[in-house]
N, C-alpha and C. Protein backbone atom coordinates (compact mmCIF):
# COMPACT_ATOMS: atom_id res chain seq x y z
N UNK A 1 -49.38 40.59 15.60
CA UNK A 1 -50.82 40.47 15.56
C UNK A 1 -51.21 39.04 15.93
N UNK A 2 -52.32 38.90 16.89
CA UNK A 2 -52.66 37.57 17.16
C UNK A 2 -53.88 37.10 16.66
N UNK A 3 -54.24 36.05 16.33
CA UNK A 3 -55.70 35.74 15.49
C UNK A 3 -56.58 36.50 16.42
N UNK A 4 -56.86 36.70 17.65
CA UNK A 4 -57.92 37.47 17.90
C UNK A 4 -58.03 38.26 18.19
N UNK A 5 -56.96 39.18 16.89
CA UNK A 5 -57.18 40.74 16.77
C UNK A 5 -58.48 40.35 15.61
N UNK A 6 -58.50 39.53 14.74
CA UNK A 6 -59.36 39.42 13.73
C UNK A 6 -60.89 39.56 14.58
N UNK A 7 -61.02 38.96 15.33
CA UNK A 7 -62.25 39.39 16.09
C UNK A 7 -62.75 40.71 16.51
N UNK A 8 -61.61 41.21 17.05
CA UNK A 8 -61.49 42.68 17.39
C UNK A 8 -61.85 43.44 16.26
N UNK A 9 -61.05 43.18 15.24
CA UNK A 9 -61.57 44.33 13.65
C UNK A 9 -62.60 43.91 13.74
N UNK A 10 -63.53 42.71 13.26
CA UNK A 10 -65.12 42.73 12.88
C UNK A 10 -65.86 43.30 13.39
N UNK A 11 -65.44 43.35 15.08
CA UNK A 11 -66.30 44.07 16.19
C UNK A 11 -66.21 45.54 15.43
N UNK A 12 -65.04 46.15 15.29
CA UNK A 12 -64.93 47.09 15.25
C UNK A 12 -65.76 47.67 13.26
N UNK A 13 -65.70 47.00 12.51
CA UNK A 13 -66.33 47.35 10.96
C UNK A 13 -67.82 47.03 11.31
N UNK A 14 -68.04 46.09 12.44
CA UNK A 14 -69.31 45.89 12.51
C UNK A 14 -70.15 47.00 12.98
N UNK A 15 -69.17 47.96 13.92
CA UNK A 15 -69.69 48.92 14.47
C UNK A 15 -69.97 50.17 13.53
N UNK A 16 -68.80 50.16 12.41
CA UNK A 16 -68.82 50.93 11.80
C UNK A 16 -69.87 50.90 10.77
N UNK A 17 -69.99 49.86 10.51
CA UNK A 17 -71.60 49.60 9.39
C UNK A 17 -72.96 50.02 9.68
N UNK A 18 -73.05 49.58 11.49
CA UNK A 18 -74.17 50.21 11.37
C UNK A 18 -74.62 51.40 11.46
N UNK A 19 -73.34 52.11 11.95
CA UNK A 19 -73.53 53.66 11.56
C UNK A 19 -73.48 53.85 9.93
N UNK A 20 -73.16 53.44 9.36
CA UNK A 20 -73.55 53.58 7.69
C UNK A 20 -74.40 53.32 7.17
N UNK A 21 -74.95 52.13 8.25
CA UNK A 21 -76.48 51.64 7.36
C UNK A 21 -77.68 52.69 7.87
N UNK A 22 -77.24 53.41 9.05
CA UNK A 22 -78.46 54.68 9.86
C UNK A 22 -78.41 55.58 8.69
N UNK A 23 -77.07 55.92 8.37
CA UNK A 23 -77.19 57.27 7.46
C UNK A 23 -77.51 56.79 5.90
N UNK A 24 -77.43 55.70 5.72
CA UNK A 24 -78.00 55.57 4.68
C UNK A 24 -79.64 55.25 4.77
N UNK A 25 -80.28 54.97 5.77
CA UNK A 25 -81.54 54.61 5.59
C UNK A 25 -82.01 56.06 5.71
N UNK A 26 -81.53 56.92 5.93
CA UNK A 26 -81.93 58.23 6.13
C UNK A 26 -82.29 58.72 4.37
N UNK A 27 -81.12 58.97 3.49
CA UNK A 27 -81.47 58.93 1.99
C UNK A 27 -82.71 58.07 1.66
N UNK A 28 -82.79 57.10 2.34
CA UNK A 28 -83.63 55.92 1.54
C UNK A 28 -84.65 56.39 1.76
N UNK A 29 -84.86 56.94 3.10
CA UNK A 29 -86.21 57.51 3.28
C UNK A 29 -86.91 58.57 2.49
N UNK A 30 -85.65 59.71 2.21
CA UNK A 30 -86.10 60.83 1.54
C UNK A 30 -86.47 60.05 0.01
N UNK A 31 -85.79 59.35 -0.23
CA UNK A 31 -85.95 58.41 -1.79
C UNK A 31 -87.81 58.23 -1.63
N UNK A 32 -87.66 57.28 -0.15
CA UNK A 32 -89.10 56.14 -0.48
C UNK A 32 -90.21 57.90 -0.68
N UNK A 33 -90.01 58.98 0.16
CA UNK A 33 -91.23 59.76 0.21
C UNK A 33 -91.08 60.80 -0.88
N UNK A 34 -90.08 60.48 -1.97
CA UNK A 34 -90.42 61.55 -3.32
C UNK A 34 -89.39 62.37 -3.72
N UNK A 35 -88.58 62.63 -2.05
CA UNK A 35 -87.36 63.59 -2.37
C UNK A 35 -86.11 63.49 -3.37
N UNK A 36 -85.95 64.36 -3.69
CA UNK A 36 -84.73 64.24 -4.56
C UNK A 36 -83.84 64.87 -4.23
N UNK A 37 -82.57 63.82 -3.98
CA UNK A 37 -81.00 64.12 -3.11
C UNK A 37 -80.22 65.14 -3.63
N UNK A 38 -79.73 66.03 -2.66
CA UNK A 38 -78.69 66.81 -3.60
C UNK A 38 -77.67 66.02 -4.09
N UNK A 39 -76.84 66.77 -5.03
CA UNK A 39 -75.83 66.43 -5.53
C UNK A 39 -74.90 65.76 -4.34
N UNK A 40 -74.44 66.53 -3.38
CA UNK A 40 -73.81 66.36 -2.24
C UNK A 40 -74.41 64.66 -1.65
N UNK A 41 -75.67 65.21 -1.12
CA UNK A 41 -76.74 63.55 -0.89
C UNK A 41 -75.99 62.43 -1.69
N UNK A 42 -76.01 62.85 -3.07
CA UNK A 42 -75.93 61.34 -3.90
C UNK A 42 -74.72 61.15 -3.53
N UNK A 43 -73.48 62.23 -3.48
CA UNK A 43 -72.22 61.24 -3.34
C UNK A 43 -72.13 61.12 -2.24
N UNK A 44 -72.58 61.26 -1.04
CA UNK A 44 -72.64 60.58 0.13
C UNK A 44 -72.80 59.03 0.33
N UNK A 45 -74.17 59.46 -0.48
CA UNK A 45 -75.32 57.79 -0.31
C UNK A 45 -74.35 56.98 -1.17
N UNK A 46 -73.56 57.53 -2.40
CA UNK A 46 -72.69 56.35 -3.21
C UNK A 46 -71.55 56.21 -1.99
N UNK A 47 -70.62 57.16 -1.35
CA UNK A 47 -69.74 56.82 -0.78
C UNK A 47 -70.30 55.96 0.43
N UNK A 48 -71.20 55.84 1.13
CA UNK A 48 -71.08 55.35 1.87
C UNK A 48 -72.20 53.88 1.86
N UNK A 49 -72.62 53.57 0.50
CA UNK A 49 -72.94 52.75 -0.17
C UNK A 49 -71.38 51.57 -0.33
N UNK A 50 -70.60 52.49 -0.92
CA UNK A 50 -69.50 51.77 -1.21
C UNK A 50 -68.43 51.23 -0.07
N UNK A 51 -69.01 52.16 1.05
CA UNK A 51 -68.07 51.67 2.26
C UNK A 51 -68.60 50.88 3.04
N UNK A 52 -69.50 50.59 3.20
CA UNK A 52 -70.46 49.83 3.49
C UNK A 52 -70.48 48.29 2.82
N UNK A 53 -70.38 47.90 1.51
CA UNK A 53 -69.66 47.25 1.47
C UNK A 53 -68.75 46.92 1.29
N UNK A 54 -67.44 47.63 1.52
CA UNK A 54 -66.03 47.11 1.91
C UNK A 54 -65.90 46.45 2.82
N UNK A 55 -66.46 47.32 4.03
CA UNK A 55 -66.09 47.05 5.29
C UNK A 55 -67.25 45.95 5.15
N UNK A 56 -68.39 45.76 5.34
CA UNK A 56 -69.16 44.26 5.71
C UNK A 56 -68.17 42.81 5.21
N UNK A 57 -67.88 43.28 3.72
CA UNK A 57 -66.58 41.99 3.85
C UNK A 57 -65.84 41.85 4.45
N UNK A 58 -65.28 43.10 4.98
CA UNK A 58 -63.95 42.57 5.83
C UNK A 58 -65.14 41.96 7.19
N UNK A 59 -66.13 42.43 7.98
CA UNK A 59 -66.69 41.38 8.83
C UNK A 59 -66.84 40.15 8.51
N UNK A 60 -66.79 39.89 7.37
CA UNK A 60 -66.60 38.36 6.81
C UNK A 60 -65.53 37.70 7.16
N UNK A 61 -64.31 38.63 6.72
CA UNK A 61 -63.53 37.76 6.16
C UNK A 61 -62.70 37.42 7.58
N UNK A 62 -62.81 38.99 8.71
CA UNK A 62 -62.12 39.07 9.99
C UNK A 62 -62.47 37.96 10.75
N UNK A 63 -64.03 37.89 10.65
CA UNK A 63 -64.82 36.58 12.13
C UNK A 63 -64.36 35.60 11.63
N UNK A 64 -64.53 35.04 10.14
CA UNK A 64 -64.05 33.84 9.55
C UNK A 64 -62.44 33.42 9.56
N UNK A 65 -61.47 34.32 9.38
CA UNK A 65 -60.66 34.05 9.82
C UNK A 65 -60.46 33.67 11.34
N UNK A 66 -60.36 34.53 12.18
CA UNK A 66 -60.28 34.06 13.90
C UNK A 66 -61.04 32.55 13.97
N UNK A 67 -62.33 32.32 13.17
CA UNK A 67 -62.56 31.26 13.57
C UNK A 67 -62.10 30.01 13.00
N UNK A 68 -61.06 30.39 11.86
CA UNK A 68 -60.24 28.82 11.29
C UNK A 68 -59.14 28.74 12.39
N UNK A 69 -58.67 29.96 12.46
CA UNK A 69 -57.60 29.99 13.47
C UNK A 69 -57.97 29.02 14.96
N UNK A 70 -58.87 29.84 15.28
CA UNK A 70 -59.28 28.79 16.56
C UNK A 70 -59.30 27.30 16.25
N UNK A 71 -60.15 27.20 15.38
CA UNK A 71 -60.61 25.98 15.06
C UNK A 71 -59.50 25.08 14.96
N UNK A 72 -58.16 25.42 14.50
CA UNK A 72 -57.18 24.66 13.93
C UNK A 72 -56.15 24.60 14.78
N UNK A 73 -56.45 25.39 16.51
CA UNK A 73 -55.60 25.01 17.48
C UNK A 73 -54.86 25.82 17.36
N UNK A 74 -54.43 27.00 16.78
CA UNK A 74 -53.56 27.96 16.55
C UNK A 74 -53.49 28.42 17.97
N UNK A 75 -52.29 28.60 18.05
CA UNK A 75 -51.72 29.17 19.78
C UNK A 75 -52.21 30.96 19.61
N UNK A 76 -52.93 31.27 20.45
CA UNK A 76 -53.38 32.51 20.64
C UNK A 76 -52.25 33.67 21.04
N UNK A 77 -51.20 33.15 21.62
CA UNK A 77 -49.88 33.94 21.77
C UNK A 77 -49.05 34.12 21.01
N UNK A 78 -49.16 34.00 19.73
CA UNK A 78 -48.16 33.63 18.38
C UNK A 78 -48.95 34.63 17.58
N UNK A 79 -47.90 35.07 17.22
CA UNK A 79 -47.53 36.42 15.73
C UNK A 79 -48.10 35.48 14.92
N UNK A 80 -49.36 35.71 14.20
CA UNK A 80 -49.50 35.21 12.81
C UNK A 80 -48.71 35.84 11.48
N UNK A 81 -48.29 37.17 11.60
CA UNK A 81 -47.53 37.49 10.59
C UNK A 81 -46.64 36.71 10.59
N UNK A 82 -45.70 36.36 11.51
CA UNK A 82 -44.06 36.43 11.25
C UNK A 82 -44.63 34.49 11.16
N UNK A 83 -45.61 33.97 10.13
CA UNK A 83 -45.29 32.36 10.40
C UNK A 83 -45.19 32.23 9.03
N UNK A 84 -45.07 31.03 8.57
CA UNK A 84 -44.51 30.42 7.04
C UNK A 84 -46.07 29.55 7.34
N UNK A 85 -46.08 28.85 5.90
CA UNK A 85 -47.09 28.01 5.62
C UNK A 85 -47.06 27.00 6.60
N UNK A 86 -47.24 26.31 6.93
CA UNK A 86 -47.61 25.12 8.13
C UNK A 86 -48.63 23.99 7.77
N UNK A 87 -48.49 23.22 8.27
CA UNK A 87 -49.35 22.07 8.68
C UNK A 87 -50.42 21.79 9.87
N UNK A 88 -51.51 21.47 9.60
CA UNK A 88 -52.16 21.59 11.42
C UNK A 88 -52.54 20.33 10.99
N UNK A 89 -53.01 19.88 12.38
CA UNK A 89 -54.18 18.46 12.57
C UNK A 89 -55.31 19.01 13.32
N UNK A 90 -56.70 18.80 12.23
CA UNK A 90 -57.87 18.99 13.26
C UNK A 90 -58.16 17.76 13.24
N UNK A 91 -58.91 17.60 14.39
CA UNK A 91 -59.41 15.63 14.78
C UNK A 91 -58.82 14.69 13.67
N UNK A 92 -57.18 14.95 13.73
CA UNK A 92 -56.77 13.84 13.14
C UNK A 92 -56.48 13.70 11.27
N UNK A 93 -56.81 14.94 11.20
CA UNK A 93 -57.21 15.08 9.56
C UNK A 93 -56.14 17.04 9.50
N UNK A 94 -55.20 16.06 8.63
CA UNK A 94 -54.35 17.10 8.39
C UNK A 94 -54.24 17.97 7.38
N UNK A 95 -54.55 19.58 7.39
CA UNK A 95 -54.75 20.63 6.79
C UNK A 95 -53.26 21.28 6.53
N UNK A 96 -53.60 22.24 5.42
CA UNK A 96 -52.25 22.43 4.91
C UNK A 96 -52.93 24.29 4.93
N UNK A 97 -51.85 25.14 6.00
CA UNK A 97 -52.71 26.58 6.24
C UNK A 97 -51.63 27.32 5.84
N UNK A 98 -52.23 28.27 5.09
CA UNK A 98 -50.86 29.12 4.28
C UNK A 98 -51.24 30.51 5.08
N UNK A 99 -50.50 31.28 5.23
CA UNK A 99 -50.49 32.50 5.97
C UNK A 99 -49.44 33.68 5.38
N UNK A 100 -50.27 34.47 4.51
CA UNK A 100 -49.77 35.61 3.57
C UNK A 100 -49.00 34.92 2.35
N UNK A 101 -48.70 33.55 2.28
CA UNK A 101 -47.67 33.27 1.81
C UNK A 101 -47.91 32.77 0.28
N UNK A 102 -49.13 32.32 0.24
CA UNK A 102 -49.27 31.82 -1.10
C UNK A 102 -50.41 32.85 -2.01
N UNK A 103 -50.54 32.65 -2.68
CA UNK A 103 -51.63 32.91 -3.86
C UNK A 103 -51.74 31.70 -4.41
N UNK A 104 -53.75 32.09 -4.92
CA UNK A 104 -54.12 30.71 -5.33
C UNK A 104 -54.71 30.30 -4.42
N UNK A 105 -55.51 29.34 -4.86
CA UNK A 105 -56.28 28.06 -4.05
C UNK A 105 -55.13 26.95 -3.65
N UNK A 106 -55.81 25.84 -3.37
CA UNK A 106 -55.87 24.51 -3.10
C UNK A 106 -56.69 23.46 -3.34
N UNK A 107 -55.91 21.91 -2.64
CA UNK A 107 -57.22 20.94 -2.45
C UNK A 107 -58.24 21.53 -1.48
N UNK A 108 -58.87 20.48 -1.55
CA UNK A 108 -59.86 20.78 -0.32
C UNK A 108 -59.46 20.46 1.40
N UNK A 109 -58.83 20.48 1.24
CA UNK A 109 -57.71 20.48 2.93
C UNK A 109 -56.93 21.62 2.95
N UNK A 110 -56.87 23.19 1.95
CA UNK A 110 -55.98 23.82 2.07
C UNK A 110 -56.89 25.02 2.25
N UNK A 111 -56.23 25.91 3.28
CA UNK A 111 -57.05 27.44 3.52
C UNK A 111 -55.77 28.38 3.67
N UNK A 112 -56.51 29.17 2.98
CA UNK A 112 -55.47 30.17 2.48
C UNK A 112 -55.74 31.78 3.76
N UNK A 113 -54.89 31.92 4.74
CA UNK A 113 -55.48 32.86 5.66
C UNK A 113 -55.23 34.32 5.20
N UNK A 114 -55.77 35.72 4.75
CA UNK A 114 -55.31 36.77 4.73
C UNK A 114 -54.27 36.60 3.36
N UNK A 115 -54.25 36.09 2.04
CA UNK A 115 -53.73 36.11 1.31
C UNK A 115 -54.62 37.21 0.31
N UNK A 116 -53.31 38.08 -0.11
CA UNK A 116 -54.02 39.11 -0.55
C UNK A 116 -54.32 38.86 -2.10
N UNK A 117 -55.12 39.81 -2.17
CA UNK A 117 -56.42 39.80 -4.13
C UNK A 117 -56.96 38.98 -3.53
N UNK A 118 -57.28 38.22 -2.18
CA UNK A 118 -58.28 37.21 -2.21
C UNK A 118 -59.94 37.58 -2.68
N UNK A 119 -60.28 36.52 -2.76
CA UNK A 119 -61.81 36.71 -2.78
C UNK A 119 -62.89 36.28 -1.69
N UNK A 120 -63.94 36.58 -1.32
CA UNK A 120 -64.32 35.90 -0.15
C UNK A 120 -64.75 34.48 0.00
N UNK A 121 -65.08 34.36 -1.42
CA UNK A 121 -65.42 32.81 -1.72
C UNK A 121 -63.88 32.04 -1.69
N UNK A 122 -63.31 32.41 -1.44
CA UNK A 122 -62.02 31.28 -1.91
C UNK A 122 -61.68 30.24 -0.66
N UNK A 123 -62.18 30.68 0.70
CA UNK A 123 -61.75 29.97 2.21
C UNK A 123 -63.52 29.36 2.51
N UNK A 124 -64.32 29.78 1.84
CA UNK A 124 -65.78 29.21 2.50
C UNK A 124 -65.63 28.29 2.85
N UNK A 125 -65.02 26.86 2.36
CA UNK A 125 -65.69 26.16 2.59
C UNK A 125 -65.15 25.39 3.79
N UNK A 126 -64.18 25.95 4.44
CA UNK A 126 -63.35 25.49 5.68
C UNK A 126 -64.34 24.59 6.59
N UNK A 127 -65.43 25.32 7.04
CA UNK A 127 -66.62 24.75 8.26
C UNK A 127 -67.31 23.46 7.23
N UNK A 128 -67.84 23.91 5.58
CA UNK A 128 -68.79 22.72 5.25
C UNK A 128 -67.85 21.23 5.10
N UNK A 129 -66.38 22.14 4.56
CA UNK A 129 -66.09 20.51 4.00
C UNK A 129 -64.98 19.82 5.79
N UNK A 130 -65.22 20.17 6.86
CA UNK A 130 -64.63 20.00 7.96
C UNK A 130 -65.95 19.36 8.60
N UNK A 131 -66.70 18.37 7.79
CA UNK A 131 -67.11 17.49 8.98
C UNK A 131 -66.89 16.27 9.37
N UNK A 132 -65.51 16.45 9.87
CA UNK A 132 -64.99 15.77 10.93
C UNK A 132 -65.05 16.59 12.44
N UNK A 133 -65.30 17.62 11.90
CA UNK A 133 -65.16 18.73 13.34
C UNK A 133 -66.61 18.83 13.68
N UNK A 134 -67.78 17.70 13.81
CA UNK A 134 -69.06 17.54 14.46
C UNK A 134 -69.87 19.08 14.52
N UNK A 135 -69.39 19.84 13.88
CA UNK A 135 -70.06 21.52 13.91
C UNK A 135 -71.26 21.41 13.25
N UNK A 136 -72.28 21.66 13.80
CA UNK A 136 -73.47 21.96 13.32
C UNK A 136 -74.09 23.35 13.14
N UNK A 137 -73.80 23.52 11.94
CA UNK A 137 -73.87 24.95 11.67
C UNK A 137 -75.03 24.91 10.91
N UNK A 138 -75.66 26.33 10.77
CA UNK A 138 -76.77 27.03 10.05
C UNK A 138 -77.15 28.30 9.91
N UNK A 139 -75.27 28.43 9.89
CA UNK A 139 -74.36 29.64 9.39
C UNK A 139 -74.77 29.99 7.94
N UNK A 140 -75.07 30.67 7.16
CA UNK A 140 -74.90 30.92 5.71
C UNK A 140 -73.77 31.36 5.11
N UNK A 141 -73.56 30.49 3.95
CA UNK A 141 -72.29 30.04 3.31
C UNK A 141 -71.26 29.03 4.47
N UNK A 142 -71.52 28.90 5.74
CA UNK A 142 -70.32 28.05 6.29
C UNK A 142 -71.57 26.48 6.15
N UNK A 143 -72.61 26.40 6.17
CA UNK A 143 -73.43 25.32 6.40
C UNK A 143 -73.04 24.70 5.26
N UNK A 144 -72.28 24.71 3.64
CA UNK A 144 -72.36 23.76 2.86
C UNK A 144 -72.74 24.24 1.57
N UNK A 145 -74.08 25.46 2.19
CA UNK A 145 -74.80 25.93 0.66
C UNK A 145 -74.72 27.22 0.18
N UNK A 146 -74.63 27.32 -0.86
CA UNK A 146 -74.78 28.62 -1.94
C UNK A 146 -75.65 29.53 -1.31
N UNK A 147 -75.31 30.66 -1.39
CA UNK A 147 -76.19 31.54 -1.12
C UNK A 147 -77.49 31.91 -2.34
N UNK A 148 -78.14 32.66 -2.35
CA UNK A 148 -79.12 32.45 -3.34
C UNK A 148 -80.43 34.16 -2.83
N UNK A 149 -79.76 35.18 -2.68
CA UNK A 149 -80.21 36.46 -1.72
C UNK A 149 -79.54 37.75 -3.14
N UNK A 150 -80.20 38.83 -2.77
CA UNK A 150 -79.73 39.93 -3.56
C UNK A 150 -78.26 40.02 -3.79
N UNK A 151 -77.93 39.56 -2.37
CA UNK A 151 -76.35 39.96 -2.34
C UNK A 151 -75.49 39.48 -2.94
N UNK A 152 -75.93 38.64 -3.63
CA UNK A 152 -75.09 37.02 -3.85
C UNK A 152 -73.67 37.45 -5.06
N UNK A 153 -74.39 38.77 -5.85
CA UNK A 153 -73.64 38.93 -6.92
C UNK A 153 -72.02 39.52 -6.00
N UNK A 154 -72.45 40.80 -5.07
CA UNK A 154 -71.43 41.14 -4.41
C UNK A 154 -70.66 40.65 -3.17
N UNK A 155 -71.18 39.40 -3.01
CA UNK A 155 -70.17 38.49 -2.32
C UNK A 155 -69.29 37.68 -3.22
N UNK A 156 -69.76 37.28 -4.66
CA UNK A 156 -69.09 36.54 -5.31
C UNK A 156 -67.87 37.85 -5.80
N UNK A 157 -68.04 38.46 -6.17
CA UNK A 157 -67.28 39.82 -6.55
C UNK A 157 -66.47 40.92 -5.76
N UNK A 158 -66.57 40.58 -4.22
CA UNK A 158 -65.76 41.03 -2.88
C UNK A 158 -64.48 40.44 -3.38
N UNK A 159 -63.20 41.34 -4.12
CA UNK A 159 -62.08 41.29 -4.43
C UNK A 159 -61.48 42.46 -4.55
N UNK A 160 -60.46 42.10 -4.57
CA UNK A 160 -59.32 43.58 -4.36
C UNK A 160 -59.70 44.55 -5.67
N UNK A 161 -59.98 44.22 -6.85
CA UNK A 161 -60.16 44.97 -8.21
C UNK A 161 -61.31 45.58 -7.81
N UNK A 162 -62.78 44.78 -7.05
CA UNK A 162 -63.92 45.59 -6.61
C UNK A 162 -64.01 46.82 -5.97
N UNK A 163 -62.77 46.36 -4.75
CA UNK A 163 -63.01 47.30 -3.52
C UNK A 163 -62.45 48.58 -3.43
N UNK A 164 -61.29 48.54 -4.38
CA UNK A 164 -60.24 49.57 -4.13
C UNK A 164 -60.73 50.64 -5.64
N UNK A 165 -61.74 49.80 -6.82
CA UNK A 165 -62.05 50.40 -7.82
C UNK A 165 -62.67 52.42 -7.70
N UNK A 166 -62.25 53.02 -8.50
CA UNK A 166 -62.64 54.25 -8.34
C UNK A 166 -63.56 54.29 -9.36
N UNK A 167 -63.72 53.48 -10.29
CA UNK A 167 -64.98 53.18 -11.19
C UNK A 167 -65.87 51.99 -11.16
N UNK A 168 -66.45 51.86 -10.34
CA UNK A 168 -67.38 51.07 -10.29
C UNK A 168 -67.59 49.98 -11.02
N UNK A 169 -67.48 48.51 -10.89
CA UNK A 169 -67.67 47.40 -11.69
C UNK A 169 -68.67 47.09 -11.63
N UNK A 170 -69.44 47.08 -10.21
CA UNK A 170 -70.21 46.56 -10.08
C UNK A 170 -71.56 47.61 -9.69
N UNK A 171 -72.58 47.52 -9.60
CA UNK A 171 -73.85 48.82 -8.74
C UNK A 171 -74.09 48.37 -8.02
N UNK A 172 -74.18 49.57 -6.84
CA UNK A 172 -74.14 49.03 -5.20
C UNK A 172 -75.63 49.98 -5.42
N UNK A 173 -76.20 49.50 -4.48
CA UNK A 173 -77.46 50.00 -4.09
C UNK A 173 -78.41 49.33 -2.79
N UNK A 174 -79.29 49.57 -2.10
CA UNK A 174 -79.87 49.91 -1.02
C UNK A 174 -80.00 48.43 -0.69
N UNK A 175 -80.59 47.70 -1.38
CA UNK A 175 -81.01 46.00 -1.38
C UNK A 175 -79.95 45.47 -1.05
N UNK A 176 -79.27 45.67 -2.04
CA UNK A 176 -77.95 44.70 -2.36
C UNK A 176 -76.97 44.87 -1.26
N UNK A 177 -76.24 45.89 -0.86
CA UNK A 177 -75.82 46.53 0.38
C UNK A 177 -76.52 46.10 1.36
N UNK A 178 -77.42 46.45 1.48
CA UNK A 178 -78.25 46.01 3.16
C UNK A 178 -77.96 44.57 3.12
N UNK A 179 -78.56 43.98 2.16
CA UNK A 179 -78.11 42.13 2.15
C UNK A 179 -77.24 42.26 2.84
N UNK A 180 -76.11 42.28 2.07
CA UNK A 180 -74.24 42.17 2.22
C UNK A 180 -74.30 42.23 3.35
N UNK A 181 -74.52 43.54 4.07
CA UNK A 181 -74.15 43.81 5.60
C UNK A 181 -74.81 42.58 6.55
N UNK A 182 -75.92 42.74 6.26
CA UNK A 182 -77.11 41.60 6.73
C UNK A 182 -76.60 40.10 6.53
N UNK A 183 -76.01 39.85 5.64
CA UNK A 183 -74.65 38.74 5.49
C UNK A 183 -73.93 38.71 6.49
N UNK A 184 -73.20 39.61 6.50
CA UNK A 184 -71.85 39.53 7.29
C UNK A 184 -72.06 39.25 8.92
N UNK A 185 -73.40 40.23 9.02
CA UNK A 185 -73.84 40.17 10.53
C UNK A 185 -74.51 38.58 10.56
N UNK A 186 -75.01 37.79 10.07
CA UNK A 186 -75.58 36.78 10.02
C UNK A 186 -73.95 36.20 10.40
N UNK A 187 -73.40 36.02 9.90
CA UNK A 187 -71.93 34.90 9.64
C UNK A 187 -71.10 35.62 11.15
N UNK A 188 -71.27 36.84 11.20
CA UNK A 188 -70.54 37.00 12.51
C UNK A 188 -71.42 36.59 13.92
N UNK A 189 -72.07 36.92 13.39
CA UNK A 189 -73.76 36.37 14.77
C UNK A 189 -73.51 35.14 15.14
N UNK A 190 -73.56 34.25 14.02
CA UNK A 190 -73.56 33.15 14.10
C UNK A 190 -72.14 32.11 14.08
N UNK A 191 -70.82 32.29 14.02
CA UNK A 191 -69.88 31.81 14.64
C UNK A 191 -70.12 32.50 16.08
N UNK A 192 -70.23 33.97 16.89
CA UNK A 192 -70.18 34.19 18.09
C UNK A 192 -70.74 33.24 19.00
N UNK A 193 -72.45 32.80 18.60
CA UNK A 193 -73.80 32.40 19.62
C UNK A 193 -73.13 30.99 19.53
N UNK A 194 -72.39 30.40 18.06
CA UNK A 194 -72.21 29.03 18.51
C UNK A 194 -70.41 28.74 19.13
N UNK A 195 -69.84 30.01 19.28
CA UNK A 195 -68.18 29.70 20.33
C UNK A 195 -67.59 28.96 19.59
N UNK A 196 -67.56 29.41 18.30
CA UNK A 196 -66.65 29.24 16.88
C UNK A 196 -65.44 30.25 17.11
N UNK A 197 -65.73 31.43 17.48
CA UNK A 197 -64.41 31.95 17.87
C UNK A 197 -65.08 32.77 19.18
């Protein structure tokens, strides 16, 4: 696998969302004008409530990855599976990039790529605290700042115990979901327009 298969998946969950977000605005509609969903309806609108945001994180986590990768000079012809933890230099300022290999955080020079139970918050801050790399972003969550939107609870909470749960930790619903997606497309929009990856 090469980092810009990670591009390729987002394209591809991105595509898949917004066919989830059509069929869900469809329920929403019958919701906004009075109707009441069948049984069938509701576990639709929950299943695909819930897939909806799975997959918008992984558009997170796919664009954001490809774009540390780029960012950090990673040779585009190289197996990212088959590598061990490593060392890179961006402009001179040396990062410490772990790849499947660790669990856990770091300092603030360490990004953890595709390490699994991750969370999505755990690599943010690659773009804010990298200005040495002159990027002028006004990306949300890569610009520096907190998010502060409906979604905010289920981006902090995009983890393996969330996603794979068959009982619900958290309530997904129409707002909160649309955010998320509306997230992800924001953060993928916006590394594309600025040739981040």
């Amino acid at each position: 696998m090469f980092f810009t298969d990670y591009k390729i998946a987002a394209e591809r969950h991105l595509e898949t969302c917004l066919q989830l977000q059509s069929i869900l605005e469809i329920y929403k509609k019958k919701e906004d004008n009075g109707e009441i969903l069948t049984l069938s309806e509701i576990q639709s609108k929950n299943d695909n409530l819930s897939n909806l945001y799975y997959l918008a994180g992984y558009i997170i986590e796919c664009i954001y990855n490809c774009a540390i990768y780029k960012q950090i000079g990673f040779p585009s012809n190289v197996d990212v599976m088959e590598l061990k933890p490593s060392n890179w230099s961006i402009h001179g300022i040396t990062h410490d990039v772990s790849f499947r290999a660790r669990s856990g955080g770091g300092g603030p020079n360490t990004f953890i790529i595709s390490q699994p139970g991750h969370k999505l918050s755990g690599n943010m801050h690659f773009f804010a605290s990298a200005s040495h790399m002159t990027l002028n972003l006004s990306i949300p969550l890569l610009d520096g700042n907190n998010i502060t939107r409906p979604c905010t609870q289920l981006f902090d909470n995009w983890n393996a115990e969330v996603r794979y749960s068959i009982d619900p930790i958290i309530i997904l619903n129409y707002i909160t979901v649309f955010d998320f997606f509306a997230l992800a497309n924001e953060i993928y929009t916006g590394l594309i327009k600025n040739s981040i990856v």
